[in-house]
N, C-alpha and C. Protein backbone atom coordinates (compact mmCIF):
# COMPACT_ATOMS: atom_id res chain seq x y z
N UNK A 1 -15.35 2.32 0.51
CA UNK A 1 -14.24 3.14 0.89
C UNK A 1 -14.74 4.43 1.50
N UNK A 2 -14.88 5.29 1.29
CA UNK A 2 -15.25 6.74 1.42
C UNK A 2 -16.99 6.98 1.25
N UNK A 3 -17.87 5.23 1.18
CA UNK A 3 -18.94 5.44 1.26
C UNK A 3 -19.97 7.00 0.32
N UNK A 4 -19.45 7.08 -0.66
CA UNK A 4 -20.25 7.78 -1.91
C UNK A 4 -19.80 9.14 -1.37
N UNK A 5 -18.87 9.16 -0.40
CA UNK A 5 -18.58 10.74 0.07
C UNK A 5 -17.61 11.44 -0.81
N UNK A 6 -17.21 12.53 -1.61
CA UNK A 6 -16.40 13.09 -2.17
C UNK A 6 -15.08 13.41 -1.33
N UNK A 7 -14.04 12.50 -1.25
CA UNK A 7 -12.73 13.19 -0.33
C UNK A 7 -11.70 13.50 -1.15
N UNK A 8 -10.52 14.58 -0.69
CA UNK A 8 -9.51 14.14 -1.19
C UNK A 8 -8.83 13.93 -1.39
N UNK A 9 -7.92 13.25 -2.12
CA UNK A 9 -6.43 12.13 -2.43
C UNK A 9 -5.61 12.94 -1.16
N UNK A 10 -5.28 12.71 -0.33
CA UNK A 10 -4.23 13.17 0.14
C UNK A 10 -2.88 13.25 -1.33
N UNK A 11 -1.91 14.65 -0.88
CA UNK A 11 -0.78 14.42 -1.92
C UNK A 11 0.25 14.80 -1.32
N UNK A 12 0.96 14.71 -2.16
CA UNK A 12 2.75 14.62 -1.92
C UNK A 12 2.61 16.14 -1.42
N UNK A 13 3.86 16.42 -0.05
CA UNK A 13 4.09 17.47 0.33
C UNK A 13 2.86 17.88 1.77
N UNK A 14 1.82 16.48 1.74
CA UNK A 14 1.23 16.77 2.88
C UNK A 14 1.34 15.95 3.98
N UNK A 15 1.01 15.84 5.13
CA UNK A 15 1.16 14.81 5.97
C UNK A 15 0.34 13.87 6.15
N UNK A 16 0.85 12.89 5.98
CA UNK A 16 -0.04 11.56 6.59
C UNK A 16 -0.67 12.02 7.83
N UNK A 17 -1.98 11.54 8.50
CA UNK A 17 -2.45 11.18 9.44
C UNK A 17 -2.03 10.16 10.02
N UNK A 18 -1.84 10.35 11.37
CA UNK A 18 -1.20 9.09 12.47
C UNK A 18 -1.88 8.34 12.76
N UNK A 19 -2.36 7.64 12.38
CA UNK A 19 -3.57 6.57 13.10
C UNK A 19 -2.92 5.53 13.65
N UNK A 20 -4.26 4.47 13.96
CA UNK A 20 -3.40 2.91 14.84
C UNK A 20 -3.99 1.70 13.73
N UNK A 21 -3.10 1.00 12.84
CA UNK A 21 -3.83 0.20 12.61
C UNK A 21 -3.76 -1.09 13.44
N UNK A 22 -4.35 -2.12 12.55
CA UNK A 22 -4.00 -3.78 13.45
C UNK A 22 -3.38 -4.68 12.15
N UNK A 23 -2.27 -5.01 12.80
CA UNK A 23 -1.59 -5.81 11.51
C UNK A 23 -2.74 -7.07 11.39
N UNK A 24 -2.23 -7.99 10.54
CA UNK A 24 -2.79 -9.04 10.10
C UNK A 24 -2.75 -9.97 11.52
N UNK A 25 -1.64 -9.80 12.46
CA UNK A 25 -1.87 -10.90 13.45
C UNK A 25 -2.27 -10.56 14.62
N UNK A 26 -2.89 -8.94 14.93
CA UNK A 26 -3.92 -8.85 15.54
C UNK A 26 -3.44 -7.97 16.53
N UNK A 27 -1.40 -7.53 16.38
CA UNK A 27 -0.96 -6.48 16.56
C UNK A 27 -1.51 -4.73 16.65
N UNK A 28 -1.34 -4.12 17.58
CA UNK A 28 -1.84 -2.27 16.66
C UNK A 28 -0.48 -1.77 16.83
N UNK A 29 -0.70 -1.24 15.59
CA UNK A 29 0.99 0.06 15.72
C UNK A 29 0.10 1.39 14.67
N UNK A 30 1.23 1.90 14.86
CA UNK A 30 1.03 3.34 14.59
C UNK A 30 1.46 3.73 13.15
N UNK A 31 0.86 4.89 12.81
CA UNK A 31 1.82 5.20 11.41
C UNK A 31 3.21 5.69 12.06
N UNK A 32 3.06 6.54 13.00
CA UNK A 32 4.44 6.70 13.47
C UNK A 32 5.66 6.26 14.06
N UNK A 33 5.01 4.59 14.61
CA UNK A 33 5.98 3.69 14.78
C UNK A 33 6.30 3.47 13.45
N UNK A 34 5.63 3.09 12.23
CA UNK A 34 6.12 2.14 11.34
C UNK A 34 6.99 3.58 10.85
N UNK A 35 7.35 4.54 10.46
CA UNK A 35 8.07 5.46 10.11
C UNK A 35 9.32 6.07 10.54
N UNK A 36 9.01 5.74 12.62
CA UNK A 36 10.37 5.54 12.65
C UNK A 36 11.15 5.12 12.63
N UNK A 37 10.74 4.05 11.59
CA UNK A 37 12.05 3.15 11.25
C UNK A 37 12.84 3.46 9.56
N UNK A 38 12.15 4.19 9.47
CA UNK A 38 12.54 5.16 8.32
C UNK A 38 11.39 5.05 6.87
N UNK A 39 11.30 5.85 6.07
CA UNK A 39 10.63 5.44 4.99
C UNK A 39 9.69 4.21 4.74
N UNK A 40 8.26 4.73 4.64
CA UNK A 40 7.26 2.97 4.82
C UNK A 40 6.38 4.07 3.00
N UNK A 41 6.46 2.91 2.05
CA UNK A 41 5.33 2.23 1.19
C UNK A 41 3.87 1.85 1.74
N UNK A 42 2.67 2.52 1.74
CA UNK A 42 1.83 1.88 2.07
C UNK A 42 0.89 1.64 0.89
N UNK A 43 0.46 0.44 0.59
CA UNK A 43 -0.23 0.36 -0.52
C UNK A 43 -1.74 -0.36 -0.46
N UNK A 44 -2.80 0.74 -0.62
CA UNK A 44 -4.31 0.00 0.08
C UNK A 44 -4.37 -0.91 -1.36
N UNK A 45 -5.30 -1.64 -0.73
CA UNK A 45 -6.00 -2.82 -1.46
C UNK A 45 -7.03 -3.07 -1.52
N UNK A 46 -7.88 -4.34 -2.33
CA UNK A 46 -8.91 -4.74 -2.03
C UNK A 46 -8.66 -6.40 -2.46
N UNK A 47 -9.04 -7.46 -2.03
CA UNK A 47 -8.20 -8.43 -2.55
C UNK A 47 -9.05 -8.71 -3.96
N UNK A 48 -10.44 -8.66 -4.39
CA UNK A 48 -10.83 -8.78 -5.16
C UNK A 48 -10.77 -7.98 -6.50
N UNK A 49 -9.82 -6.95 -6.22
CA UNK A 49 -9.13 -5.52 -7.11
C UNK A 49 -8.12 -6.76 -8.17
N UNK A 50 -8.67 -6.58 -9.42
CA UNK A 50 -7.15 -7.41 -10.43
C UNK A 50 -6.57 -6.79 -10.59
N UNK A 51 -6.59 -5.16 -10.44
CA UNK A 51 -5.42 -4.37 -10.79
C UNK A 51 -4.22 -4.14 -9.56
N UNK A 52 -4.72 -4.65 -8.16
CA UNK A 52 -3.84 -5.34 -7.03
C UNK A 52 -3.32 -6.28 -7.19
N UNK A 53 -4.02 -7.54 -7.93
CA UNK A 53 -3.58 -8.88 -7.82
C UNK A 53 -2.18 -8.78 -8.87
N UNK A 54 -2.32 -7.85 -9.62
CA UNK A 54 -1.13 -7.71 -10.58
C UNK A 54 -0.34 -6.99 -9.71
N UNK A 55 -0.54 -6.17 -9.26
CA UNK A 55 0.70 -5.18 -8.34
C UNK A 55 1.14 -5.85 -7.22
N UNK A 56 0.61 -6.59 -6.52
CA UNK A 56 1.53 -6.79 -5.58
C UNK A 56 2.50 -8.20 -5.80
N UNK A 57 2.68 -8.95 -6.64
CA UNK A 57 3.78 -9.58 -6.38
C UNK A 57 4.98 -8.52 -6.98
N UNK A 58 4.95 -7.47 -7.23
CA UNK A 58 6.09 -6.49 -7.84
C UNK A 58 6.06 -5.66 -6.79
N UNK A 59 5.43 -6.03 -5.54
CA UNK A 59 5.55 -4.63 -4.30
C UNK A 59 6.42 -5.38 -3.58
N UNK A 60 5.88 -7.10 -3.35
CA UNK A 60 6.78 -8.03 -2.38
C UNK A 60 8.07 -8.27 -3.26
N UNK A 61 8.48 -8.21 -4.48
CA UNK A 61 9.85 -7.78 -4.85
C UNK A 61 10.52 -6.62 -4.42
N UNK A 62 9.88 -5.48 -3.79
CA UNK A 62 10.12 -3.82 -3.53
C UNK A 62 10.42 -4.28 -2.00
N UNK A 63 9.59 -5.37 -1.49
CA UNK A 63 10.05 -5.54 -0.35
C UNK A 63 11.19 -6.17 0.40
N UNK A 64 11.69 -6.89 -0.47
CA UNK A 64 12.87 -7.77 -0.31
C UNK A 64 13.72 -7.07 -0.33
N UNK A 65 13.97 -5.32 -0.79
CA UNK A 65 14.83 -4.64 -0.80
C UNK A 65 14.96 -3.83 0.81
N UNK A 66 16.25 -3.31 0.72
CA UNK A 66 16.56 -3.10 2.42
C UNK A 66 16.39 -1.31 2.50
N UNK A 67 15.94 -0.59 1.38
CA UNK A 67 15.49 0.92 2.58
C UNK A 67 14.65 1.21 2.35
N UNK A 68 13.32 0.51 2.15
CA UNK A 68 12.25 1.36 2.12
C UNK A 68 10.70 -0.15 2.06
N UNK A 69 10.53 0.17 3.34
CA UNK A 69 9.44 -0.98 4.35
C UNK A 69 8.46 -0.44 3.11
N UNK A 70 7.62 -1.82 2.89
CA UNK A 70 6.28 -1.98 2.47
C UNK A 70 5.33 -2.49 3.21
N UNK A 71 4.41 -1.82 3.50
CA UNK A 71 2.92 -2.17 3.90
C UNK A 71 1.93 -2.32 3.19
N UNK A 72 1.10 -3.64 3.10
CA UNK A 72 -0.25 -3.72 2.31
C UNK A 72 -1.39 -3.26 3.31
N UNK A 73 -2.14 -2.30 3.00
CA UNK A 73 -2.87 -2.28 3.57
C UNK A 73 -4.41 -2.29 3.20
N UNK A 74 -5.49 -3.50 3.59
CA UNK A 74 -6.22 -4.28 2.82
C UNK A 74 -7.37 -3.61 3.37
N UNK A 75 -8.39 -3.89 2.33
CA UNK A 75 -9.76 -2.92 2.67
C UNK A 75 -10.92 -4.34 2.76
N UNK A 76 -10.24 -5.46 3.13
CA UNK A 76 -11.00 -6.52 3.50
C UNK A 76 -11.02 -7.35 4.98
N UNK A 77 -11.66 -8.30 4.90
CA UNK A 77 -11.26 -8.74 6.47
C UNK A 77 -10.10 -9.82 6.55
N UNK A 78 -9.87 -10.26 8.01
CA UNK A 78 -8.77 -11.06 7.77
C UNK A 78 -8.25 -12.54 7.44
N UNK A 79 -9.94 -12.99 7.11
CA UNK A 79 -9.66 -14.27 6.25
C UNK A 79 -9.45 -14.22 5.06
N UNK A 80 -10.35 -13.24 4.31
CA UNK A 80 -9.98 -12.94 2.95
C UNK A 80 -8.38 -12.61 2.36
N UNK A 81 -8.17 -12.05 3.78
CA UNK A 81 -6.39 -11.07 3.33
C UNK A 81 -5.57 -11.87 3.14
N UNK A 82 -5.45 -12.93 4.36
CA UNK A 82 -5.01 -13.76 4.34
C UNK A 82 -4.95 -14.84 3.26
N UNK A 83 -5.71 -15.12 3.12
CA UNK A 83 -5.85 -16.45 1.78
C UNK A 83 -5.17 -15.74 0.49
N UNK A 84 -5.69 -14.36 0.08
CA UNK A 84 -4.88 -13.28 -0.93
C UNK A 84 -3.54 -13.97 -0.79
N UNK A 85 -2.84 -12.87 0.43
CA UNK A 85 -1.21 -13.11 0.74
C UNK A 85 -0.94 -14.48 0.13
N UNK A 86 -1.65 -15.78 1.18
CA UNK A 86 -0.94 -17.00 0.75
C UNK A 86 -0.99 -17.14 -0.84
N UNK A 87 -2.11 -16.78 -1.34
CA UNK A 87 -2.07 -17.19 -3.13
C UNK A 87 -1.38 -16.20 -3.68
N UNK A 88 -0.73 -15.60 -3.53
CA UNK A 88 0.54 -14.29 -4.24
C UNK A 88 2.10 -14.54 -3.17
N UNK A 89 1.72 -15.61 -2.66
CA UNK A 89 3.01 -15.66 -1.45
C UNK A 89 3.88 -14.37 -0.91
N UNK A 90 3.05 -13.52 -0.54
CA UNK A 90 3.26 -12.12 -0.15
C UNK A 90 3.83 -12.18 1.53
N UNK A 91 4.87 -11.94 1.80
CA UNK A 91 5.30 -11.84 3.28
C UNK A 91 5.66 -10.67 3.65
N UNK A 92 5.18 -9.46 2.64
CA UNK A 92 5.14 -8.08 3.37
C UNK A 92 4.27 -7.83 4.49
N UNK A 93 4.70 -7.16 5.82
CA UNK A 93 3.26 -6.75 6.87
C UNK A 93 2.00 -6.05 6.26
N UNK A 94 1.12 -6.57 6.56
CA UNK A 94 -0.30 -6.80 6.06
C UNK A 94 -0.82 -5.94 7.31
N UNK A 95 -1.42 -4.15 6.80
CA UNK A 95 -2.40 -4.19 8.21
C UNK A 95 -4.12 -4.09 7.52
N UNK A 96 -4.93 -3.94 8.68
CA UNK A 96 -6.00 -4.17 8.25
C UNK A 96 -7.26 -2.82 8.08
N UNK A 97 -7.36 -2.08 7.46
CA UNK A 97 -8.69 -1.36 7.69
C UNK A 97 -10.44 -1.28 6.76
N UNK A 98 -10.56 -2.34 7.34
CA UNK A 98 -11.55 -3.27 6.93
C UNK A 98 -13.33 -2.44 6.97
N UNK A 99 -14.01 -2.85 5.96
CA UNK A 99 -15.43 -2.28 6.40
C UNK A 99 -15.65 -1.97 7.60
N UNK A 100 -15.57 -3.23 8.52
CA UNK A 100 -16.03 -3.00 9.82
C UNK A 100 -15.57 -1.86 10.54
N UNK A 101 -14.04 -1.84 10.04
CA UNK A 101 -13.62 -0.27 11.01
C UNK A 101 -14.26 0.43 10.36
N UNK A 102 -14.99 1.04 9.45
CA UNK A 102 -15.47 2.09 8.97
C UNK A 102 -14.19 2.70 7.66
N UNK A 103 -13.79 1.75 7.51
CA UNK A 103 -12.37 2.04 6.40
C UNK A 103 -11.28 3.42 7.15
N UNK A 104 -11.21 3.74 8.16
CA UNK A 104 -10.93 4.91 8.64
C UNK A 104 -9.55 5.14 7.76
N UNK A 105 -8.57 4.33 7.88
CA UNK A 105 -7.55 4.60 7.24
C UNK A 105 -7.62 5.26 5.87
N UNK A 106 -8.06 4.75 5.22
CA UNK A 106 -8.96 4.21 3.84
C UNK A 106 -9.49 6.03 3.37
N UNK A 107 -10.73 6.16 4.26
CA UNK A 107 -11.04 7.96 4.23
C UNK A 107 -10.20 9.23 4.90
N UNK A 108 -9.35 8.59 5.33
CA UNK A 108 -8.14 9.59 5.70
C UNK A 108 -7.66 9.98 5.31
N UNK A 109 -7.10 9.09 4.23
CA UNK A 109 -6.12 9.53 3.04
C UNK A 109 -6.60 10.10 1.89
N UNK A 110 -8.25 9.65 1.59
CA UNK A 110 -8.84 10.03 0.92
C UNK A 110 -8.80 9.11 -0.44
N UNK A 111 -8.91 8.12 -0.03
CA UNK A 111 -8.76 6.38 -1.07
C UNK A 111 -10.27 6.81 -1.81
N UNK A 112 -10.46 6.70 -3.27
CA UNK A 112 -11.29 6.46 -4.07
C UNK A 112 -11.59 5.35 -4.73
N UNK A 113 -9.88 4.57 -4.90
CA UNK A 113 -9.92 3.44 -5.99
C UNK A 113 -8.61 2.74 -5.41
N UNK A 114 -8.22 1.41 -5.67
CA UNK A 114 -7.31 0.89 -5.16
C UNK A 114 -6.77 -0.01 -6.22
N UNK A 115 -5.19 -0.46 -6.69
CA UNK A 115 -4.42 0.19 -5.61
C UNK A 115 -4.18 1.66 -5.69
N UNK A 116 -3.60 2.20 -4.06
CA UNK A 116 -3.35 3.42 -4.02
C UNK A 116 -2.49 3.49 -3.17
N UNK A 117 -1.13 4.02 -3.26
CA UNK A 117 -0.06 3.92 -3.05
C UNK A 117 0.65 5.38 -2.17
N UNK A 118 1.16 4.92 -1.33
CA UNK A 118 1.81 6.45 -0.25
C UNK A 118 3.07 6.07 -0.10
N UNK A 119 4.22 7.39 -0.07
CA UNK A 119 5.60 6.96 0.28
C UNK A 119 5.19 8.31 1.62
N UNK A 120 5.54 7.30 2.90
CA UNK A 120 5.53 8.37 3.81
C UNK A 120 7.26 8.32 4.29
N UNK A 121 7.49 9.51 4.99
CA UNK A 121 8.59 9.59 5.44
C UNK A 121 8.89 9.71 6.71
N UNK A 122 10.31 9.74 7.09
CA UNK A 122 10.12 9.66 9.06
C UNK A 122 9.59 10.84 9.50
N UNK A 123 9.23 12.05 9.09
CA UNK A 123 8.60 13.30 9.61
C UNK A 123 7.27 13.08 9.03
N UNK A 124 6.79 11.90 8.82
CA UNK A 124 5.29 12.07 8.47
C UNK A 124 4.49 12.52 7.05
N UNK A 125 5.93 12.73 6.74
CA UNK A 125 5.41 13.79 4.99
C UNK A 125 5.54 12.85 4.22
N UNK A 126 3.97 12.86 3.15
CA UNK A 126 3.78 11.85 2.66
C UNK A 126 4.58 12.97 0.90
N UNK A 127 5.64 11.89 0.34
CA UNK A 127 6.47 12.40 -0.62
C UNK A 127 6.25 11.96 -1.98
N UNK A 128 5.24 10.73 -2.37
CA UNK A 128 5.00 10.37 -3.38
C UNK A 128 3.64 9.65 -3.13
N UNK A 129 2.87 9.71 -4.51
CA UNK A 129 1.58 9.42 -4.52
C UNK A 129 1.02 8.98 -5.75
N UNK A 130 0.75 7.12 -5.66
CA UNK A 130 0.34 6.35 -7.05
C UNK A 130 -1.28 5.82 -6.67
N UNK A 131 -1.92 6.48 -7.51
CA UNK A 131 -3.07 5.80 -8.30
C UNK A 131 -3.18 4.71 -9.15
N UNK A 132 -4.11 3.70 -8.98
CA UNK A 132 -3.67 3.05 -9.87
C UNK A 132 -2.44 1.67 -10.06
N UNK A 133 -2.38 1.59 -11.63
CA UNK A 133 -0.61 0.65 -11.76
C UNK A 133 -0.06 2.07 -12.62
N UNK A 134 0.96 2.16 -12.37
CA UNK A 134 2.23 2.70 -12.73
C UNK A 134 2.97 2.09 -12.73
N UNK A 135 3.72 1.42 -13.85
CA UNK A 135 5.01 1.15 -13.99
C UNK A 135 6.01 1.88 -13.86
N UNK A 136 6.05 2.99 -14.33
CA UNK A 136 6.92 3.96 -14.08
C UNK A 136 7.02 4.01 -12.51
N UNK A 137 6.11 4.45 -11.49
CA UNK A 137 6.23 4.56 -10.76
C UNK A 137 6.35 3.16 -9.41
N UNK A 138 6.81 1.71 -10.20
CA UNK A 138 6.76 1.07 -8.80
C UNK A 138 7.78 0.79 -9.41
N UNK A 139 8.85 0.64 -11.06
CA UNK A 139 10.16 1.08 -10.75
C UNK A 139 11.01 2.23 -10.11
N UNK A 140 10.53 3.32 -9.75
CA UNK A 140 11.03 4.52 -8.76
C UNK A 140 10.87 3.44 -7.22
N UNK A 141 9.97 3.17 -7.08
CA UNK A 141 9.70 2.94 -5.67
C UNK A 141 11.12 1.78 -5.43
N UNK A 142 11.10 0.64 -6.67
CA UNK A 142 12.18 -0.67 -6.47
C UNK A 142 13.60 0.18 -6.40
N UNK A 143 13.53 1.59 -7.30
CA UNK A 143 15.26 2.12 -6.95
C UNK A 143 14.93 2.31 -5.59
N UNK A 144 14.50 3.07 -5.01
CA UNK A 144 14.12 3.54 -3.69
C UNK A 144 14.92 2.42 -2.78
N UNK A 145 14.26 1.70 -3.05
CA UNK A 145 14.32 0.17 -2.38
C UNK A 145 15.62 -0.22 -2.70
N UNK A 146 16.53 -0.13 -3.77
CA UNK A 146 17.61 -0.71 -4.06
C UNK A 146 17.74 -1.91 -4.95
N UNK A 147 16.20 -2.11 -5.10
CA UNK A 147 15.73 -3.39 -6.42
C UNK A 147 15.29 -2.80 -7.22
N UNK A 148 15.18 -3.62 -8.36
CA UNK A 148 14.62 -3.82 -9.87
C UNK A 148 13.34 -4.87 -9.52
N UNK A 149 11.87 -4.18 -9.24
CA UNK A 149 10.88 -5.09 -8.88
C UNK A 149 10.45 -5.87 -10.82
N UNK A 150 11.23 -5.69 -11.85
CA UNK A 150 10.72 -5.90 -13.53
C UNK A 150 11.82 -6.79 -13.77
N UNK A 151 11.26 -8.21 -14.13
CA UNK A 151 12.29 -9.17 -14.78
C UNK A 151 12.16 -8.89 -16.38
N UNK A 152 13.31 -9.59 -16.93
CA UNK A 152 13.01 -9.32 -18.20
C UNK A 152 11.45 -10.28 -19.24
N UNK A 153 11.07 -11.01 -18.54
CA UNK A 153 10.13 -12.13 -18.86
C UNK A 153 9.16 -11.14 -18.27
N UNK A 154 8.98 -10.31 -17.26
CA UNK A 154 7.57 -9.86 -17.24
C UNK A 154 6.73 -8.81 -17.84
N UNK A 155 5.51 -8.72 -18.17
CA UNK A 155 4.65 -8.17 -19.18
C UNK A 155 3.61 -7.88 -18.69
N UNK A 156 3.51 -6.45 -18.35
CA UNK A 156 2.56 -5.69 -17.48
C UNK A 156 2.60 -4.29 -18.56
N UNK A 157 1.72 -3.59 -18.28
CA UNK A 157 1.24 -2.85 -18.73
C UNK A 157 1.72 -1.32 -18.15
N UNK A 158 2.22 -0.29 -19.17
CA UNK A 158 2.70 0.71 -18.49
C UNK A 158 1.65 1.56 -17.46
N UNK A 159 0.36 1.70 -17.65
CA UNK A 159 -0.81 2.15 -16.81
C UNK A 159 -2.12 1.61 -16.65
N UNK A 160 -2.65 1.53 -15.85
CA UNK A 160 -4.14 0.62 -15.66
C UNK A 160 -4.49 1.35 -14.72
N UNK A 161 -5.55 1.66 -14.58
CA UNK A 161 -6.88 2.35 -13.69
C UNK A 161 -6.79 1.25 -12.48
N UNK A 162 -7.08 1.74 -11.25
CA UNK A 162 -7.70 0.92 -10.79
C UNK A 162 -9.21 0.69 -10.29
């Protein structure tokens, strides 16, 4: 990620950086396209992270909801991502900032550990900021969203490191 460099966390009340990523199908857009469509979730990854493999089928529930876009955004390449998605049947947009780019996205924000979670807004201001699993905090994100990403059968843990 940040290659042994000390960065840090971007936080709530500051602005995202605009960069270009490349979705999963080989697309580039912008942070500022995906924002003007109002409110985007971006949540880095690693697919080999278990404390991801638990979070994201409760992000692609966040996604099924209608105001507030989720993005995975994976710190692997795009066979790996891919095979992830299909084994969590994840159909949220997937972009990519992979070793090879130099993780740019990744040290921008100032990623240490994954998952790591951004609520950006249409002016760019990034308004909420998860380390980690939070339960607490990816039920805020499902109101956000207008869902309940917690069935009553599921059994996750109120905090985990990632």
């Amino acid at each position: 990620m940040a290659h042994g460099r000390d960065r840090k966390l971007l936080e709530a009340g500051t602005r995202a950086p605009d960069l270009t990523f490349k979705h999963l199908d080989g697309e580039p857009t912008t942070l500022r396209e995906i924002v003007a469509r109002g409110p985007a979730l971006l949540a880095f990854f690693k697919v080999n992270c278990p404390v991801c493999q638990m979070a994201f089928p409760f992000l692609e529930r966040i996604h099924a909801g209608d105001s507030l876009a989720v993005y995975g955004i994976s710190q692997n390449g795009e066979e790996d991502t891919r095979a992830f998605n299909r084994h969590f049947g994840l159909t949220l947009p997937t972009l990519l900032d992979a070793e090879s780019s130099g993780f740019a996205a990744s040290n921008a924000f100032g990623i240490s550990s994954v998952p790591t979670l951004f609520v950006v807004e249409p002016d760019g201001t990034i308004s909420d900021v998860s380390e980690g699993w939070r339960k607490h905090d990816i039920a805020q994100f499902g109101a956000r969203a207008g869902v309940n990403p917690f069935r009553p059968t599921d059994s996750v843990p109120e905090a985990k490191s990632g």
